[in-house]
Protein backbone atom coordinates (compact mmCIF):
# COMPACT_ATOMS: atom_id res chain seq x y z
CA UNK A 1 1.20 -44.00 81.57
CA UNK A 2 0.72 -40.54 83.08
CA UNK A 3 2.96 -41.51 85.91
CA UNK A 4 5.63 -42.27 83.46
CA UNK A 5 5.32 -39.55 81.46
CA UNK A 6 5.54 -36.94 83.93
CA UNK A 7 8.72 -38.58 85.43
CA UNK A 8 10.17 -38.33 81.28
CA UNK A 9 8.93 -35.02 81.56
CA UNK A 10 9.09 -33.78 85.16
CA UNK A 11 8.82 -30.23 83.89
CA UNK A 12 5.07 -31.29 82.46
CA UNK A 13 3.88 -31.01 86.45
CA UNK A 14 4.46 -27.12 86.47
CA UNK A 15 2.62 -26.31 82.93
CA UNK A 16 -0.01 -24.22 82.46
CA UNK A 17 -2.65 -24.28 79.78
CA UNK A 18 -3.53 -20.67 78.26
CA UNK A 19 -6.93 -19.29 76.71
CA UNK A 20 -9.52 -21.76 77.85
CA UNK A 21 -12.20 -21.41 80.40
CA UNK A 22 -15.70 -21.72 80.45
CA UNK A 23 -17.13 -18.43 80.26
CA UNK A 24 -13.54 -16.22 78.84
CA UNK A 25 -11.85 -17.82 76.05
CA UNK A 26 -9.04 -15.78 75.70
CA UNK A 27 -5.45 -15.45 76.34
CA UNK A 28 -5.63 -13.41 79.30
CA UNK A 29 -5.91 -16.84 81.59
CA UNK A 30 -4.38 -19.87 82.41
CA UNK A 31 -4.63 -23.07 84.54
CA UNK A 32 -2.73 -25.83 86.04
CA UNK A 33 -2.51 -29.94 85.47
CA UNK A 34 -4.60 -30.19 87.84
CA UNK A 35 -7.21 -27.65 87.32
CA UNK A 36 -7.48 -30.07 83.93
CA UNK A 37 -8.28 -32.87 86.16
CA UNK A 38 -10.75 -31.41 88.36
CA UNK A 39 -12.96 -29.20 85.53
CA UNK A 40 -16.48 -29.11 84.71
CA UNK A 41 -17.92 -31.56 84.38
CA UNK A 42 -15.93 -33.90 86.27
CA UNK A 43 -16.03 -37.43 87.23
CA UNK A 44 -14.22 -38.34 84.66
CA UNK A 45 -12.21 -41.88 84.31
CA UNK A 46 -10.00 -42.69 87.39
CA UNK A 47 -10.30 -39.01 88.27
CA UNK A 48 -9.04 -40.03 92.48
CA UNK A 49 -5.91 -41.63 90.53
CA UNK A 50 -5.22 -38.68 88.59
CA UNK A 51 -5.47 -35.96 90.66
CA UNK A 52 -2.87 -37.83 93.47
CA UNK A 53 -0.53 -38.87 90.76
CA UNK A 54 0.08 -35.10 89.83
CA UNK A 55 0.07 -34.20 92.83
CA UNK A 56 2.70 -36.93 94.33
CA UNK A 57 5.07 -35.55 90.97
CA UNK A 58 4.84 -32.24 92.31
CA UNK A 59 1.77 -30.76 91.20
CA UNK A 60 0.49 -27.64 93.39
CA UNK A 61 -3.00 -28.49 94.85
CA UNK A 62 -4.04 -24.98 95.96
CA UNK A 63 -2.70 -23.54 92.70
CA UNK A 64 -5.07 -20.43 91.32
CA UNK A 65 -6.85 -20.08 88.06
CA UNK A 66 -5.00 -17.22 86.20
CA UNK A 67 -7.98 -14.97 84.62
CA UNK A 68 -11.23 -13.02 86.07
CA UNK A 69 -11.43 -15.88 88.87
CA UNK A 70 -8.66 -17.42 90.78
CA UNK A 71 -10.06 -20.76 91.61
CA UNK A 72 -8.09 -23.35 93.13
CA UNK A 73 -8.62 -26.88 91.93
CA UNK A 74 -11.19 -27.50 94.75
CA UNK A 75 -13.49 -25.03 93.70
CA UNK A 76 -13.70 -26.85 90.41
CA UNK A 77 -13.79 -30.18 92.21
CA UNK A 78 -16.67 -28.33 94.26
CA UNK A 79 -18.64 -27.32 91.55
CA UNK A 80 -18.41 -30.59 89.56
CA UNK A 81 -20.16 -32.49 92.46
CA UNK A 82 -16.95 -34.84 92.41
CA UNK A 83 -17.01 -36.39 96.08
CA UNK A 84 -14.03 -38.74 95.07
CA UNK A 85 -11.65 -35.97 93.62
CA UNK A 86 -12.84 -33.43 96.11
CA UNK A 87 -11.57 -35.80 99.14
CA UNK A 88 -8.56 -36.67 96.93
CA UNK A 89 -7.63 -32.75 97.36
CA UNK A 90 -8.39 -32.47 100.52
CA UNK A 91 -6.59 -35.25 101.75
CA UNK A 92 -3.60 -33.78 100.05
CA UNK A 93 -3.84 -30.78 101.95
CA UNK A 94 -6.15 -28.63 99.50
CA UNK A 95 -7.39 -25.28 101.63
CA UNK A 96 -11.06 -26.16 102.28
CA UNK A 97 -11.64 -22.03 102.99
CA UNK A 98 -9.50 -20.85 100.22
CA UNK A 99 -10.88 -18.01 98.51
CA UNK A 100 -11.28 -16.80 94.58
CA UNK A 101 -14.74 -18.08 93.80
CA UNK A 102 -16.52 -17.42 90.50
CA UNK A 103 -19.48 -17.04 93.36
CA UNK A 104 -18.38 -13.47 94.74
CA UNK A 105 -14.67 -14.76 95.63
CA UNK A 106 -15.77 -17.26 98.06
CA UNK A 107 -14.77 -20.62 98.76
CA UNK A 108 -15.45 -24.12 97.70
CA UNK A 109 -18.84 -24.16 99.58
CA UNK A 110 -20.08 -21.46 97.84
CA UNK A 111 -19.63 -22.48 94.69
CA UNK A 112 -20.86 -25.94 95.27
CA UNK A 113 -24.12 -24.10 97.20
CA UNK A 114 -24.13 -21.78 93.91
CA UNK A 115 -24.31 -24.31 91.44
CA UNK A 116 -26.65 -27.05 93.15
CA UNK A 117 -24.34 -29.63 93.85
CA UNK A 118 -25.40 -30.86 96.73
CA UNK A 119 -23.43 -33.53 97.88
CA UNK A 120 -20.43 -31.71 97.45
CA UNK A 121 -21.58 -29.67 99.73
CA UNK A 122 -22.74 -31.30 102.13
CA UNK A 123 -19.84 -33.15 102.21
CA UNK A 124 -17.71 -30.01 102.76
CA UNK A 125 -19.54 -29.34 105.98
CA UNK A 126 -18.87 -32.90 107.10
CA UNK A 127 -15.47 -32.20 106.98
CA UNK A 128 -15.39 -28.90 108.71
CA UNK A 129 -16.14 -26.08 106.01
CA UNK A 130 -17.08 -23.02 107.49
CA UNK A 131 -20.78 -22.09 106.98
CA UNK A 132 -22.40 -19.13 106.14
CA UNK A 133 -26.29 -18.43 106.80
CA UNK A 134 -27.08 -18.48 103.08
CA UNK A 135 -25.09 -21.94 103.07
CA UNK A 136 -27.18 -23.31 105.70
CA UNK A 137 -30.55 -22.24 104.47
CA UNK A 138 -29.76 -24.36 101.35
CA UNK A 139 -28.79 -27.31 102.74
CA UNK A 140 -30.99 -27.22 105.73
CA UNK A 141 -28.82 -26.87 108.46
CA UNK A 142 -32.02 -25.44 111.00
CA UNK A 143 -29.90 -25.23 114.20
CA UNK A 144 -26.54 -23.22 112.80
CA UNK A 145 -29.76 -20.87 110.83
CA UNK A 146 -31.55 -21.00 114.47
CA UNK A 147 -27.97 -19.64 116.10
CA UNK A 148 -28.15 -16.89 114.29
CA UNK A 149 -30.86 -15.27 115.05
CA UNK A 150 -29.74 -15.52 119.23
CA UNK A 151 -29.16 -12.12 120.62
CA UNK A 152 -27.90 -8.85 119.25
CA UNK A 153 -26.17 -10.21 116.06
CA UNK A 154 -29.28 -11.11 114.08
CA UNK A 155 -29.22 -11.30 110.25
CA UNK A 156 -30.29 -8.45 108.00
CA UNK A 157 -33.38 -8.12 105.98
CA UNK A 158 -31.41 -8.78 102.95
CA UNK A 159 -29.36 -11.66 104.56
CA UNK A 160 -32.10 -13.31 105.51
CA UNK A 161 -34.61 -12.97 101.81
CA UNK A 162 -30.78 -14.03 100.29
CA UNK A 163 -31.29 -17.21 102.73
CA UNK A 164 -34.82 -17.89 101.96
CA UNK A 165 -33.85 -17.90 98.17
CA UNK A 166 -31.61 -20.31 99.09
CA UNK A 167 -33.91 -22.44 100.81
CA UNK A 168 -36.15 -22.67 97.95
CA UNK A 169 -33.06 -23.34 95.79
CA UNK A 170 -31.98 -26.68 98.02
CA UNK A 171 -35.75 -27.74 98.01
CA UNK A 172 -35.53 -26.88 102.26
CA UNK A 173 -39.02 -26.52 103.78
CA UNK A 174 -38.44 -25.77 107.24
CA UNK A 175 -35.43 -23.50 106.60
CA UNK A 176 -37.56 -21.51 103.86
CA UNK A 177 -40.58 -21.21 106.31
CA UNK A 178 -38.38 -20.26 109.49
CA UNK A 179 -37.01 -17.16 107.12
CA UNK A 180 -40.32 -16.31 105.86
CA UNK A 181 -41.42 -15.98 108.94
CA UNK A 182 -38.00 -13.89 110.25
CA UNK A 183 -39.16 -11.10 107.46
CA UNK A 184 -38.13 -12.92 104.39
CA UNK A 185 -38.89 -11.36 100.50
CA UNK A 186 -41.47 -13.68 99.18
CA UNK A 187 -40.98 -12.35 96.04
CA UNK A 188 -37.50 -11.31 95.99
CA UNK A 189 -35.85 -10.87 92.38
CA UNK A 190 -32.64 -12.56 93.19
CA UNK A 191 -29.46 -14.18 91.19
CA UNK A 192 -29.86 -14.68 87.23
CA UNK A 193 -33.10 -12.40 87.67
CA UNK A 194 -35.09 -15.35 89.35
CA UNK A 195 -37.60 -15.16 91.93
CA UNK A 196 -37.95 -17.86 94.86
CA UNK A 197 -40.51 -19.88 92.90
CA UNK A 198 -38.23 -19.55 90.11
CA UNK A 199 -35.18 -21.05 91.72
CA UNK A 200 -37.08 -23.49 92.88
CA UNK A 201 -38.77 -24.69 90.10
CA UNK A 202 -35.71 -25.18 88.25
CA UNK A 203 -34.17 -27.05 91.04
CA UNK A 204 -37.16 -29.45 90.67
CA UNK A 205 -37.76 -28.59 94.19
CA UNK A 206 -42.08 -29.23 93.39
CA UNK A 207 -43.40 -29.19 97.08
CA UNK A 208 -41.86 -25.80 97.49
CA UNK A 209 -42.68 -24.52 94.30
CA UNK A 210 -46.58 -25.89 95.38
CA UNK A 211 -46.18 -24.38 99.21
CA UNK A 212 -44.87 -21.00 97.35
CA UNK A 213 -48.02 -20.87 94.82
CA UNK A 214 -49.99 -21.59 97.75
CA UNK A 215 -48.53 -18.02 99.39
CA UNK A 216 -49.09 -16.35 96.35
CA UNK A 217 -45.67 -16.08 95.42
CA UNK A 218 -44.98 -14.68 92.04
CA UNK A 219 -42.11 -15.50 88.60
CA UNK A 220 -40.07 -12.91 87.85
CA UNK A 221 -42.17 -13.52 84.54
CA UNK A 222 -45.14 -11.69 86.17
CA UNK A 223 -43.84 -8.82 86.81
């Protein structure tokens, strides 16, 4: 049915929907077809099908969120966890580094890293996204974290207490204890005013949040 009605209506494939988004309901944005197809929360029905139907009738797939953000439709795919769609985009030649993140104007793997969905991510990095060290702390890539710390180049304080808080966000062990002991904040207030223990006691992460308790580490509750 879609496929029919976008060839009745093959101007349908360049429309864009005004004054909804998540967090800015306004008019001041806009987004494609296939932004539609790829939004929060995704997975929805035949979602693969979708997105490479618009896209075979002509639909853009690195087009841009209009508004405070310019995501493309992978971001969204990225930060709905949807594995299926997200490979659908790619496959269709979707930018995996394309930037205009809600997360600081970064790419797909940041907001996926951002927002918790893990095998988004991970998948990302399968397929060849480029990795930053807060990226790898959360998803416990040890010998791309180990790299970086080889000769003069080494991360800074604050890069590597931002890693560490991402450790303890992915529920990463080793990663979080390598950092600590590289200088790491133990009780660093970090993004949405949480602490490490925080972070990782709403990602359910409980043998960090017991191996942080047992270090002393602190809420951003006690302070």
């Amino acid at each position: 049915m879609l496929k029919r009605l976008l060839t009745e209506n093959p101007g349908l494939i360049a429309a864009r929907i005004v004054g909804y988004d998540h967090d800015y309901d306004s008019d001041s944005n806009s987004r494609t077809l296939l932004h539609v197809a790829t939004d929060w929360p995704g997975h929805f029905p035949n979602g693969e099908a979708i997105v490479l139907a618009l896209i075979e009738a002509g639909a853009e797939v690195n087009a841009r969120f209009a508004g405070p953000h310019s995501e493309t439709p992978l971001h969204w795919a990225a930060s709905s966890n949807d594995i299926e769609v997200l490979d659908a985009l790619l496959d269709s030649g979707a930018d995996i580094e394309t930037t205009g993140a809600v997360i600081a104007g970064g790419t797909p793997l940041d907001d996926a890293v951002a927002f918790g969905q893990w095998q988004v991510a991970q998948r990302l990095v399968e397929r060849g996204a480029q990795t930053k060290l807060w990226n790898e702390a959360a998803l416990g890539l040890m010998d791309r974290v180990k790299e970086r710390f080889i000769g003069n180049n080494v991360p800074s304080p604050s890069e590597i207490t931002i890693a560490f808080w991402q450790a303890c966000h992915g529920g990463q062990r080793e990663t979080a204890e390598y950092l600590l002991d590289s200088g790491a904040d133990l009780n660093w207030i970090g993004y949405n005013e949480l602490t490490p223990l925080d972070i990782a006691s709403h990602s359910n992460a409980d043998k960090i949040v017991e191996w942080l308790r047992s270090l002393g580490a602190r809420s951003s509750e006690d302070s």
